[in-house]
N, C-alpha and C. Protein backbone atom coordinates (compact mmCIF):
# COMPACT_ATOMS: atom_id res chain seq x y z
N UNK A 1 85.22 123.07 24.62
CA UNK A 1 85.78 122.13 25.58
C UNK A 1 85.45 122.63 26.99
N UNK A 2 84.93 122.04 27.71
CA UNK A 2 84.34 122.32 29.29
C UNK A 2 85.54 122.43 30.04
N UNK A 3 85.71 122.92 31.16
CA UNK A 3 86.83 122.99 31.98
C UNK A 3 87.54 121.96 32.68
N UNK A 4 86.56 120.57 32.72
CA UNK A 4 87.02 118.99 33.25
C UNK A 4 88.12 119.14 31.84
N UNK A 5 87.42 119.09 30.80
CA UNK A 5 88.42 118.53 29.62
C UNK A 5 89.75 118.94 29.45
N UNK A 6 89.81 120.30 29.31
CA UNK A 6 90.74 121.66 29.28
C UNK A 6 92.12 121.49 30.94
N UNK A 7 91.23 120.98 31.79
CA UNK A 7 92.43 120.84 33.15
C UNK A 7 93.06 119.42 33.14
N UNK A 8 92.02 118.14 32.20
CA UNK A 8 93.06 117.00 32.03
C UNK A 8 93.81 117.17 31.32
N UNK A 9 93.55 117.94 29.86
CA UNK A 9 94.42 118.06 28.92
C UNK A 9 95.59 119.12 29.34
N UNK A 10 95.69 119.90 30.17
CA UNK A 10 96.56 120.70 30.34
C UNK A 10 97.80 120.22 31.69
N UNK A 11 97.31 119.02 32.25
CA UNK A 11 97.55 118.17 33.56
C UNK A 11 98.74 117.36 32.24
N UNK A 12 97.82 116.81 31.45
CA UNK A 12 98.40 115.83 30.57
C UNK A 12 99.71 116.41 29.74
N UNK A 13 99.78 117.34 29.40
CA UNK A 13 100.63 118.34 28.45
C UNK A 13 102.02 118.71 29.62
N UNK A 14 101.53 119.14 31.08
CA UNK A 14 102.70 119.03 31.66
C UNK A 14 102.98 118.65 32.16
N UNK A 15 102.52 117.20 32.54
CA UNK A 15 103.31 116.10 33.02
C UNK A 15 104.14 115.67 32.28
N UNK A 16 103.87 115.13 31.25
CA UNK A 16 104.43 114.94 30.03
C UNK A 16 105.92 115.35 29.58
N UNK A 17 105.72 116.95 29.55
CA UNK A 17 106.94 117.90 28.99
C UNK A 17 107.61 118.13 30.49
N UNK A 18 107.31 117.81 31.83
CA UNK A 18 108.28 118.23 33.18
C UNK A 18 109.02 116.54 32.83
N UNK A 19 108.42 115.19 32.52
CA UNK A 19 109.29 114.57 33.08
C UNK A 19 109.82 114.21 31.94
N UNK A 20 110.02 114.42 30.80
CA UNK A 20 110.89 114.61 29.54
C UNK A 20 112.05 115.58 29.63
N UNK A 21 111.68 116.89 30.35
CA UNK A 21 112.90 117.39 30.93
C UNK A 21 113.89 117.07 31.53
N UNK A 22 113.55 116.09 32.54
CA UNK A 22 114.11 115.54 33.51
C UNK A 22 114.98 114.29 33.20
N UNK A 23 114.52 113.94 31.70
CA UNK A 23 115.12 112.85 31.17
C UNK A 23 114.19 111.11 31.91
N UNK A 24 113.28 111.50 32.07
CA UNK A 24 112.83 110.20 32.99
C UNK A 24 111.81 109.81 31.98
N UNK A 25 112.08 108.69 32.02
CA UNK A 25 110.95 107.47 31.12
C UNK A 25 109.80 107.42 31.68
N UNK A 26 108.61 107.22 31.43
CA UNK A 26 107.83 106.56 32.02
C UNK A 26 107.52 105.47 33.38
N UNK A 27 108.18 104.50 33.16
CA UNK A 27 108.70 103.71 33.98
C UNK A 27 109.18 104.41 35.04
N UNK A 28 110.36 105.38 35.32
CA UNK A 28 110.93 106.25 36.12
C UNK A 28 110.05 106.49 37.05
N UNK A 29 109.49 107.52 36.55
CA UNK A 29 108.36 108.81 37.42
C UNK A 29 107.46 107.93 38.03
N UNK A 30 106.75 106.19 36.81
CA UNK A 30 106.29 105.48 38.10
C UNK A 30 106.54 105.01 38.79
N UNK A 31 107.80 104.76 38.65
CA UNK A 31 108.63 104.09 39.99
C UNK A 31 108.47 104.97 41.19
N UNK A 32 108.91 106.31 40.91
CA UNK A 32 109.23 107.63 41.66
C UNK A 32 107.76 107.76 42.78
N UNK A 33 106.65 107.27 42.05
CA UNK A 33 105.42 107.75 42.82
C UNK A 33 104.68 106.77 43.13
N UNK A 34 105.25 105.52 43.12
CA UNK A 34 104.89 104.37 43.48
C UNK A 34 103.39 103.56 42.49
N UNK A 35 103.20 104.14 41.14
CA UNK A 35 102.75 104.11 40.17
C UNK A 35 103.01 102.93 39.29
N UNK A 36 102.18 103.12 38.39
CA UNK A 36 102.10 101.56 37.30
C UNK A 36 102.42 102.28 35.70
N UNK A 37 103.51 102.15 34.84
CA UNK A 37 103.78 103.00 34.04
C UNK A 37 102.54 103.04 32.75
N UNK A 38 101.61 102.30 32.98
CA UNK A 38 100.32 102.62 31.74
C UNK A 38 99.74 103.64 32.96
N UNK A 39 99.54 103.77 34.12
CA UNK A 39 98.75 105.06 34.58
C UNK A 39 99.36 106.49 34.01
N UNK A 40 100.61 106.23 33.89
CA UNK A 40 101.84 107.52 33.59
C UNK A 40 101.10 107.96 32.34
N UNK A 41 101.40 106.51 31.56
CA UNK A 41 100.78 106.73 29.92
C UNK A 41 99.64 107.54 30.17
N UNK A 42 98.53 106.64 30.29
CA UNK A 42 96.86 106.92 30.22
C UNK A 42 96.95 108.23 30.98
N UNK A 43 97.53 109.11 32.20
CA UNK A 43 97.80 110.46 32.12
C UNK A 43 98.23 111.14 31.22
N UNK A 44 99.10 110.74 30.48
CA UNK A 44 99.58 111.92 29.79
C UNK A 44 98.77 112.17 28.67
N UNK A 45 97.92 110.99 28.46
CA UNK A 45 97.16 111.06 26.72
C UNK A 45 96.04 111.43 27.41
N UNK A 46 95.45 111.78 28.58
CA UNK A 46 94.42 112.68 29.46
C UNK A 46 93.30 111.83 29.08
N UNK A 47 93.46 110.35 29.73
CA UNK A 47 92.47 109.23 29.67
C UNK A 47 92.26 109.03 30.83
N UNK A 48 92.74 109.77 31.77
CA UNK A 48 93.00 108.81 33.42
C UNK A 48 92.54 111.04 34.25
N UNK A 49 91.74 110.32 35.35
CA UNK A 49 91.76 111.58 35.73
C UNK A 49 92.07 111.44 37.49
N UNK A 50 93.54 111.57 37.80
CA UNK A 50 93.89 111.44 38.77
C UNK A 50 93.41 112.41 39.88
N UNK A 51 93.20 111.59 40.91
CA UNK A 51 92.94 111.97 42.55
C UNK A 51 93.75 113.39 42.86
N UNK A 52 93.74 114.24 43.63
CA UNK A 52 93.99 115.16 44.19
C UNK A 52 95.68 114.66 44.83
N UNK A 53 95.47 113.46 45.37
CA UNK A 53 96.57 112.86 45.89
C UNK A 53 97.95 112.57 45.46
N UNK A 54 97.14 112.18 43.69
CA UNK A 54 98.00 111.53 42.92
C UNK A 54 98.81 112.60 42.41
N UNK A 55 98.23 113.76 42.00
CA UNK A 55 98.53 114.99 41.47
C UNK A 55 99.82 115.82 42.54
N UNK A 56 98.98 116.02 43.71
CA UNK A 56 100.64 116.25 44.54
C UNK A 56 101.08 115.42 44.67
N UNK A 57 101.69 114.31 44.23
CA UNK A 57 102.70 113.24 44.17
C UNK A 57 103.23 113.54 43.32
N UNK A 58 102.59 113.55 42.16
CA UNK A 58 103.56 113.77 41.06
C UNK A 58 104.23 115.33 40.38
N UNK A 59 103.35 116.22 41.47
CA UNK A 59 104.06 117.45 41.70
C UNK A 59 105.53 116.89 42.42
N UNK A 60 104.96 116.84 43.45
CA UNK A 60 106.34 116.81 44.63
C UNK A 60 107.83 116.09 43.55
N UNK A 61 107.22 115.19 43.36
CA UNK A 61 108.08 113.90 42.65
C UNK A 61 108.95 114.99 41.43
N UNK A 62 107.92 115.64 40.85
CA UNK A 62 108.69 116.45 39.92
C UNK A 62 109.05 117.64 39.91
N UNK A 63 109.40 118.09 41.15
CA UNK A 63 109.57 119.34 42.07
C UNK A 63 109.32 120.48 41.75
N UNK A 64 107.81 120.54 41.17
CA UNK A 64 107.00 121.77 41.05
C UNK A 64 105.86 122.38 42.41
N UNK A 65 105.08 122.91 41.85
CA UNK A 65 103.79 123.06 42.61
C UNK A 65 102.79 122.48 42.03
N UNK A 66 101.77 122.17 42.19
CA UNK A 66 100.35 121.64 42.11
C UNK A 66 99.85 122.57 40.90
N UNK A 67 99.98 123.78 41.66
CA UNK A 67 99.43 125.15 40.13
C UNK A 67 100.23 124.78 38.87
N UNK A 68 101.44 124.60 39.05
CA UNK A 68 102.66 124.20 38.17
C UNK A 68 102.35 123.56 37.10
N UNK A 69 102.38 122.11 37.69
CA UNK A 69 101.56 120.84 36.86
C UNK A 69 100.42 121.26 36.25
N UNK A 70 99.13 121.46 37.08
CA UNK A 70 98.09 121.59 36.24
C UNK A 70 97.99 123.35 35.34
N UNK A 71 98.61 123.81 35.39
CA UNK A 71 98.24 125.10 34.90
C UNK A 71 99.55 125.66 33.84
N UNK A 72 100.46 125.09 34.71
CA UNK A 72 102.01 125.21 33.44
C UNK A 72 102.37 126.61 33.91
């Protein structure tokens, strides 16, 4: 697996498990980041390879760091 693959899938794995913690649906977190809840989806199943932008959003939103999210 190349390192593109390995940083969506690992993007995807903790987005996933931070906003399941949090108790937030899908729907939620896109509400939270001004998002469409199939982008939430298609992130988490590491089909969607979000912007730099999108990524600290949904850090901030889920009050980690950037390293956080993508690295766990």
């Amino acid at each position: 697996m190349g390192p593109e693959k390995r940083a969506l899938k690992n993007l995807a794995k903790h987005l996933r498990q931070l906003r399941l913690e949090r108790g937030w649906s899908q729907d939620v977190l896109a509400e939270h980041v001004g998002s469409d809840r199939t982008y939430i989806s298609d992130m988490e199943r590491g089909l969607r390879n979000p912007s730099l932008k999108t990524v600290a959003k949904l850090a901030h939103t889920l009050g980690v760091s950037i390293g956080a999210l993508c690295d766990g």
